[in-house]
Protein backbone atom coordinates (compact mmCIF):
# COMPACT_ATOMS: atom_id res chain seq x y z
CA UNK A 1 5.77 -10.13 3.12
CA UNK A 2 8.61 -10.88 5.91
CA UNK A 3 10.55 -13.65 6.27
CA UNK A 4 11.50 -15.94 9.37
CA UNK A 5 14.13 -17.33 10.61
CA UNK A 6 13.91 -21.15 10.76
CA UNK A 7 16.32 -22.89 13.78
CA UNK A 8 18.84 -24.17 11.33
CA UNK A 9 19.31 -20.81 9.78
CA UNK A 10 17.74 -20.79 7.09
CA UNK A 11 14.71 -18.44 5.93
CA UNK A 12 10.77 -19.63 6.41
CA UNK A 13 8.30 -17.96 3.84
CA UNK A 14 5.00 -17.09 4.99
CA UNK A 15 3.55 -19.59 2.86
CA UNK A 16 6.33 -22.79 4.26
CA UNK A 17 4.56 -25.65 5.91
CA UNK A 18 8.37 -26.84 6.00
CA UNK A 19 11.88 -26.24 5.97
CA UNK A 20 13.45 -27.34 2.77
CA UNK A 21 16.83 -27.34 4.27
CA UNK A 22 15.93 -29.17 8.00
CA UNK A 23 12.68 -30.31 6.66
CA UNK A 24 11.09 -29.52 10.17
CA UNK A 25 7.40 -28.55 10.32
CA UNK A 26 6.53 -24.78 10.34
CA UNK A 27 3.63 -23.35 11.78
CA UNK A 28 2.32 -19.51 12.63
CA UNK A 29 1.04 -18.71 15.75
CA UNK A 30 -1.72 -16.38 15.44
CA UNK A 31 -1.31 -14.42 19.13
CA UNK A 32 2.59 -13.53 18.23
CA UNK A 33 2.28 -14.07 14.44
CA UNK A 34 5.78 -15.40 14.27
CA UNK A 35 6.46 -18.57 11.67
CA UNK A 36 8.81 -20.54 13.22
CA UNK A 37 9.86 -24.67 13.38
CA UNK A 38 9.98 -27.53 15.48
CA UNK A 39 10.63 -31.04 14.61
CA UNK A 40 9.39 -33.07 12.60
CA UNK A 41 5.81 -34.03 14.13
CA UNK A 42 2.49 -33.04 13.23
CA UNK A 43 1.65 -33.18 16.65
CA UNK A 44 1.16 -29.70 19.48
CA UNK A 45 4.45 -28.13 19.98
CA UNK A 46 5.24 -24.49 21.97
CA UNK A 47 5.72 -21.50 19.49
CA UNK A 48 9.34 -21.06 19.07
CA UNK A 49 8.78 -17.45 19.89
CA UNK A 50 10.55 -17.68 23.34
CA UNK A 51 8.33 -15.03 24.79
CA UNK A 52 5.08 -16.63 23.84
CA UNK A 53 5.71 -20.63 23.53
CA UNK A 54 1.78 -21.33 23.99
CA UNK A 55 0.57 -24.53 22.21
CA UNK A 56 -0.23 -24.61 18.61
CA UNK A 57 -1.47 -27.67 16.96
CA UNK A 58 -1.75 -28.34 13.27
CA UNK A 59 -5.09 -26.80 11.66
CA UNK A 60 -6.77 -29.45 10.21
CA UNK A 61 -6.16 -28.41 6.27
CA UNK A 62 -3.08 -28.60 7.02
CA UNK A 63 -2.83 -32.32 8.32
CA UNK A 64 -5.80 -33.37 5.43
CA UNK A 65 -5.00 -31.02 2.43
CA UNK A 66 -1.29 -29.95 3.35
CA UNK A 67 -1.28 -25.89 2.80
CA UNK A 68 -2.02 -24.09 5.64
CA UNK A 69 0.91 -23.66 8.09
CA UNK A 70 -1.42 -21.39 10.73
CA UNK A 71 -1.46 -22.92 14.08
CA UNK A 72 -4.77 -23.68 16.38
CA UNK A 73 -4.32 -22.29 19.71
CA UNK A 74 -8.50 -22.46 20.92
CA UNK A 75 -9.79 -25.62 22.19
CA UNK A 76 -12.66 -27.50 20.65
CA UNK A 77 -11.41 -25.88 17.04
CA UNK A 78 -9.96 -27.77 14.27
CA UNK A 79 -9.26 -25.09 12.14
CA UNK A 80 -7.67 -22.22 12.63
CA UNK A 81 -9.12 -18.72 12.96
CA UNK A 82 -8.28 -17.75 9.18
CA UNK A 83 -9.44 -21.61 7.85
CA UNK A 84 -12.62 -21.04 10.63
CA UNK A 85 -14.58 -18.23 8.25
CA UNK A 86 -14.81 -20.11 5.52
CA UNK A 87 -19.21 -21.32 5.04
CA UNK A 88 -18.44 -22.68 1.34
CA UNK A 89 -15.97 -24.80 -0.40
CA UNK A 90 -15.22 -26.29 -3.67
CA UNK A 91 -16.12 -29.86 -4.52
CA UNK A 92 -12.94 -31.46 -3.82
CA UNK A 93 -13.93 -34.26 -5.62
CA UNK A 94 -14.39 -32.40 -9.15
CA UNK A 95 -10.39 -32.55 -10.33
CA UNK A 96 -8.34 -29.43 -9.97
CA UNK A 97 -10.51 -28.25 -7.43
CA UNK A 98 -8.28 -28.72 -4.99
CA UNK A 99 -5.04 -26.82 -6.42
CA UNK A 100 -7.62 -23.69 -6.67
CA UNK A 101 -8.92 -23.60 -3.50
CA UNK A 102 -5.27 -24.05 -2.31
CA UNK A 103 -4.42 -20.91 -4.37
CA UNK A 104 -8.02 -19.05 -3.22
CA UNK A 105 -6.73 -19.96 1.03
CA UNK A 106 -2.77 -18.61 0.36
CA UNK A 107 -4.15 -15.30 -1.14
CA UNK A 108 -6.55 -14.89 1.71
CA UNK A 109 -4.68 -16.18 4.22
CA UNK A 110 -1.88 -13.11 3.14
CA UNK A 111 -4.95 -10.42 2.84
CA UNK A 112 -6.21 -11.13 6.14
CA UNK A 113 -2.75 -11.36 8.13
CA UNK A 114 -1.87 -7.71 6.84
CA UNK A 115 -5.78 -6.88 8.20
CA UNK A 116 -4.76 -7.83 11.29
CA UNK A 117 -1.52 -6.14 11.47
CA UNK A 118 -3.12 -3.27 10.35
CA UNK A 119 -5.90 -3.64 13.22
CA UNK A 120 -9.12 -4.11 11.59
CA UNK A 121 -11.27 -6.95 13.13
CA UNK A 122 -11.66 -10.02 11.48
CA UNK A 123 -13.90 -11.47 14.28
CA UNK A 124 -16.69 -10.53 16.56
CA UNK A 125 -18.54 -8.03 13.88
CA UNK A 126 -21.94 -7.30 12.73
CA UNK A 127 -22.51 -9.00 10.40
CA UNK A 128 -19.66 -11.45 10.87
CA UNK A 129 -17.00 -11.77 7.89
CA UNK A 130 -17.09 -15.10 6.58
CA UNK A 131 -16.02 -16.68 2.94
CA UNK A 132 -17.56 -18.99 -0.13
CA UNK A 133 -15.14 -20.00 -2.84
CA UNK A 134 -17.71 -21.62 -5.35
CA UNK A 135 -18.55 -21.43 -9.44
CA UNK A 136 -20.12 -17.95 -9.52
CA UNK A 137 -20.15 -14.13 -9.11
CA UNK A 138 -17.14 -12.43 -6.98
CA UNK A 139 -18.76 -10.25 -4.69
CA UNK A 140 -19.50 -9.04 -1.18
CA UNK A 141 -22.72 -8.99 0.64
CA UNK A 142 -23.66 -8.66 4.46
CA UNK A 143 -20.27 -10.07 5.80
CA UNK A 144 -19.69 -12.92 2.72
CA UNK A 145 -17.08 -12.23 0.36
CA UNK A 146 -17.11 -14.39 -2.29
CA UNK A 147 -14.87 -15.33 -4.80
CA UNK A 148 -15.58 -17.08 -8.16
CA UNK A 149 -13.78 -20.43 -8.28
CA UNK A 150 -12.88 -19.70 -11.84
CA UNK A 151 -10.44 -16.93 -10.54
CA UNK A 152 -7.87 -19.37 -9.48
CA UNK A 153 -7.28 -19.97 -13.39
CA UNK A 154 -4.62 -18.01 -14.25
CA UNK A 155 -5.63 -18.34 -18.04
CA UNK A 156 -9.58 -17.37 -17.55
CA UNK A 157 -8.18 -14.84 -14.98
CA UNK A 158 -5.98 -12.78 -17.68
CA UNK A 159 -8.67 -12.80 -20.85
CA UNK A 160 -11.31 -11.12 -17.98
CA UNK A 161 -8.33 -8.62 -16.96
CA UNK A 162 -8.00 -7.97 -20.92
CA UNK A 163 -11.21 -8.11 -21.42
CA UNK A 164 -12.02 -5.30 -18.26
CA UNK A 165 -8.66 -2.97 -19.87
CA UNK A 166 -7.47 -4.15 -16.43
CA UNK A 167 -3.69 -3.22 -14.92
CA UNK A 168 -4.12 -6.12 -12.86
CA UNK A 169 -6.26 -9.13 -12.08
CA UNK A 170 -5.03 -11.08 -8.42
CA UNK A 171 -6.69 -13.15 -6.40
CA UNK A 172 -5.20 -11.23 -3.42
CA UNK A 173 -6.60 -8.09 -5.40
CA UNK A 174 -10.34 -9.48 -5.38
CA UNK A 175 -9.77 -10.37 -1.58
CA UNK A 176 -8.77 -6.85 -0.69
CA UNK A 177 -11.29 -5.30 -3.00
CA UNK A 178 -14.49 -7.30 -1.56
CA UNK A 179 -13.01 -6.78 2.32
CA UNK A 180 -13.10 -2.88 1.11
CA UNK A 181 -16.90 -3.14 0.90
CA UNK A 182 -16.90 -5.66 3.91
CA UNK A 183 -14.95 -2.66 6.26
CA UNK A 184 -17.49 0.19 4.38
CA UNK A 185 -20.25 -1.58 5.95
CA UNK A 186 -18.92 -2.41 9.26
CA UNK A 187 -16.60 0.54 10.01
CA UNK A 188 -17.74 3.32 7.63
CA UNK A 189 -21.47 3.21 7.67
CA UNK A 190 -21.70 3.66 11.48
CA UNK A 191 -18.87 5.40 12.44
CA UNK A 192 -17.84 8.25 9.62
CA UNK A 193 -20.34 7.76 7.21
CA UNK A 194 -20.19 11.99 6.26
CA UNK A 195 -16.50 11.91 6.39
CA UNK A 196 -16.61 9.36 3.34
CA UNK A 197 -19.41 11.41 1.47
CA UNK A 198 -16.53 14.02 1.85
CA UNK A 199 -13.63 11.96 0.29
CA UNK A 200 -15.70 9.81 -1.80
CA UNK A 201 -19.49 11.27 -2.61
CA UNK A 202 -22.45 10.48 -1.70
CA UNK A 203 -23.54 6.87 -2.09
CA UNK A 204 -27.24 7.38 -2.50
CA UNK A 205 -26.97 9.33 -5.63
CA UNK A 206 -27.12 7.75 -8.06
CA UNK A 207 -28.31 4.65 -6.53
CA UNK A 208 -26.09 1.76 -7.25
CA UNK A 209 -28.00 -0.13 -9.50
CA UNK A 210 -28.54 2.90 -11.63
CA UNK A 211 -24.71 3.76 -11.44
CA UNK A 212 -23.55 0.12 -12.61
CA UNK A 213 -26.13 0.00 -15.08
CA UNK A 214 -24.83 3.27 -16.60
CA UNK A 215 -20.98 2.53 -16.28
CA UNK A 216 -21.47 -0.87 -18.61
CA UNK A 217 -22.86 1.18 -20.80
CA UNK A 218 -20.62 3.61 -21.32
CA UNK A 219 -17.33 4.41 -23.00
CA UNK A 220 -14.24 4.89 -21.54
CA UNK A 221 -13.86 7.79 -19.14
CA UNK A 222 -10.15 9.15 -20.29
CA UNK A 223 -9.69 11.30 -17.31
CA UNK A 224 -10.47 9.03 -14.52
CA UNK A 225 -7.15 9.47 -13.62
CA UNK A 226 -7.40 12.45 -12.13
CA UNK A 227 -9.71 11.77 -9.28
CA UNK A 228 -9.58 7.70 -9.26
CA UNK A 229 -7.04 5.18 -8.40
CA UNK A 230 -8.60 2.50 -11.12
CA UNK A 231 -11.37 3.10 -14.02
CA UNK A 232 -13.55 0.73 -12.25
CA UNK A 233 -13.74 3.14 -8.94
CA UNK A 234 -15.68 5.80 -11.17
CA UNK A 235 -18.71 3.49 -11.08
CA UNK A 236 -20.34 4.61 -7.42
CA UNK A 237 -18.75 5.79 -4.43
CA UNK A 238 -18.49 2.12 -2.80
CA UNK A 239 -16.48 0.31 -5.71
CA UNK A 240 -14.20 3.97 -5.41
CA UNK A 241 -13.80 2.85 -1.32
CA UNK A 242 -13.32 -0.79 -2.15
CA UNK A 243 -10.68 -0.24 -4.96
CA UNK A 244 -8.70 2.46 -2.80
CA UNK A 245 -9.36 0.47 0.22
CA UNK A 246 -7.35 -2.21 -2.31
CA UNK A 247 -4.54 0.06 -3.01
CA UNK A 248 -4.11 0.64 0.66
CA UNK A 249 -3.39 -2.56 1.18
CA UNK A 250 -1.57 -3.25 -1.53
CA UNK A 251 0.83 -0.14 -0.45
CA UNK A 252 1.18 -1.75 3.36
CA UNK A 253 1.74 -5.01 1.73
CA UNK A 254 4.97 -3.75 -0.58
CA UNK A 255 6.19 -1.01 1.89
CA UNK A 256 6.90 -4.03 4.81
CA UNK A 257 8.25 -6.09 2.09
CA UNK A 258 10.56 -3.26 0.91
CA UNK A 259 11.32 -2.31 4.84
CA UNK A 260 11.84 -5.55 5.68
CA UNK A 261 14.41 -6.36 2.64
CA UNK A 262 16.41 -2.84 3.58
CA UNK A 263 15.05 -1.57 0.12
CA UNK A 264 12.62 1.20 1.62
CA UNK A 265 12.89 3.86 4.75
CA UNK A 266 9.38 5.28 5.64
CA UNK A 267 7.38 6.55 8.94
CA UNK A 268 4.29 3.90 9.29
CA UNK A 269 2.94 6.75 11.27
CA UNK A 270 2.71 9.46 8.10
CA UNK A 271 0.86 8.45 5.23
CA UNK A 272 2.57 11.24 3.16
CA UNK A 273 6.14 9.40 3.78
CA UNK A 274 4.26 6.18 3.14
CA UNK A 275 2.94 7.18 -0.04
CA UNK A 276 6.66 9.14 -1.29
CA UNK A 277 8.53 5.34 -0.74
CA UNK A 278 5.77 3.62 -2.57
CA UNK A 279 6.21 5.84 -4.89
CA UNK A 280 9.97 5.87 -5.02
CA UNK A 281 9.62 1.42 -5.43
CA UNK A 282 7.06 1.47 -7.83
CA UNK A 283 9.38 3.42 -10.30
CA UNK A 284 12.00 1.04 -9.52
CA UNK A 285 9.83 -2.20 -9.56
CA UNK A 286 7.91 -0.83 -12.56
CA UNK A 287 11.07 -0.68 -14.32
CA UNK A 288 12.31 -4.16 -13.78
CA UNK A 289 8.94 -5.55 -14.90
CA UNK A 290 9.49 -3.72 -18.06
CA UNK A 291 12.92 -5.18 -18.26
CA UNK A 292 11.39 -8.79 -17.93
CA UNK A 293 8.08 -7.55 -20.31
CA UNK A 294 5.57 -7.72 -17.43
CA UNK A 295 3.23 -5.63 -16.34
CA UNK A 296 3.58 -2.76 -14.01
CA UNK A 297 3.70 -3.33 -10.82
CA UNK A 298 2.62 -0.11 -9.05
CA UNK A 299 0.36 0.99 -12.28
CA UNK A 300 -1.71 3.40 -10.14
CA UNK A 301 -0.58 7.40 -10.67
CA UNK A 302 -0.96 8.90 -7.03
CA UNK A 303 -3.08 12.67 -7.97
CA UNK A 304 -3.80 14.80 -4.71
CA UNK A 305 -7.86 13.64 -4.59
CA UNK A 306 -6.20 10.07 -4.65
CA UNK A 307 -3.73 10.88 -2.06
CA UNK A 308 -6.61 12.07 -0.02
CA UNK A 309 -8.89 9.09 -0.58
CA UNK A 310 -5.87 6.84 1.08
CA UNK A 311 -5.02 9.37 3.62
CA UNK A 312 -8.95 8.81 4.43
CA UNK A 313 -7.93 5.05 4.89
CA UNK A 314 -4.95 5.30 6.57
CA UNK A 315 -7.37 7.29 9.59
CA UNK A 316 -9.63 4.30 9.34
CA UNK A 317 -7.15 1.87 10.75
CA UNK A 318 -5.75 4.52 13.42
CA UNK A 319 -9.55 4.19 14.51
């Protein structure tokens, strides 16, 4: 993600509520998507972006729960318009719910701001995106993505990721994964439904039932690398869409990072130059993980049918 720069000088994370050197409030207006500070009120204040300055007030978990730094520009609202889609929320009153659901809004809140730089619609669909952090399943159906409150424990979250033979296990990964099957069903199924049987197979064969039932069941497929980005994407054609609709992201999200830091050179218009300088930082980031004994952080290996799977992605956004 890219920094700001804060009035005093100093650097503003996407995350800051504040500045720690000025200590003035931070908020990020959703029409320019600049962070930037003013003061030291919780009250409405212009957008420091000079050529935007429209009103943002404080979203209401910000002023009650103190985490989210996204301004409210609509009347009426609240909340703003990434705190607005949630339907379900942890019992705050159960303890450490709160520090969860805290983690649970900063992953989503980061998903959903490189959606929108990316174009795809996070209002106004059919059905209509919305969220439910609660004790249960992490899944996606008709427009709710949910996400199992237990996620936001790092400890539980690393035995499943063991457990699974996993590379990874994020919460900003299950975001991006479930919004994959969200975007299938609200971009793909109506608009280039026999392009994606192309890239990815046909999802009526085997039904998906049939094809979970059968992947549980079985033992590890030692070639998946050839045609998949994960082992979990050889299941059905939708979990291969939502995991390399996951990598996609995942790629945006380290290439503007990179770009941003001076670290990476690319054309945002070619995938193929996209994929060479994610590529070129994941040997280099991979490599200082190792150094610190962590795990890889670009573990994926990039074969041509996976290059074309992303490349199928990468049209998706161009519309």
């Amino acid at each position: 993600m890219i920094t700001f720069p804060c009035q005093c000088g100093n650097k503003l994370f996407f995350g800051s509520t504040h500045c720690v050197r000025c200590q003035n409030r931070v908020r990020m207006c959703p029409l320019c998507r600049q962070i930037t500070s003013a003061g030291k009120t919780d009250g409405p204040w212009a957008c420091g972006n000079p050529s935007c300055a429209v009103e943002l007030r404080a979203c209401k978990n910000y002023l009650k729960h103190s985490f989210c730094n996204r301004g409210v520009v609509q009347a009426g609202n609240e909340l703003c318009n990434y705190c607005q889609l949630n339907r379900v929320l942890p019992d705050l009153t159960v303890t450490g719910n709160l520090k969860k659901w805290r983690k649970l809004e900063r992953a989503k809140h980061r998903v959903l701001y490189d959606l929108e730089g990316l174009g795809f619609p996070l209002h106004g669909q059919n059905p209509e995106l919305y969220f439910e952090f609660k004790s249960g399943a992490t899944s996606h159906a008709h427009g709710c993505v949910s996400v199992d409150l237990a996620e936001a424990d790092s400890v539980h979250r690393e035995k499943i990721r063991v457990k699974f033979r996993e590379p990874h296990r994020t919460l900003v990964g299950h975001l991006r994964h479930e919004l994959g099957h969200y975007y299938w069903e609200v971009v793909v199924a109506s608009n280039c439904l026999e392009d994606f049987r192309k890239a990815f197979g046909d999802e009526r064969q085997p039904r998906y039932s049939v094809a979970k039932d059968a992947y549980y069941a079985s033992d590890t497929n030692e070639h998946w690398q050839q045609e998949f980005v994960s082992e979990y994407a050889t299941m059905h054609p939708w979990e291969d869409f939502a995991e390399t609709f996951g990598t996609f992201l995942d790629i945006v999200a380290l290439l503007n990072t990179t770009q941003h830091f001076g670290w990476s050179q690319f054309d945002p218009h070619d995938f193929k130059s996209m994929l060479t300088a994610y590529q070129r930082v994941g040997v280099a980031a991979n490599e200082m993980n190792r150094d610190m004994g962590m795990l890889d952080l670009v573990p994926e290996v990039f074969t041509p049918p996976v290059a074309r799977k992303l490349e199928f992605i990468d049209r998706l956004r161009r519309g």
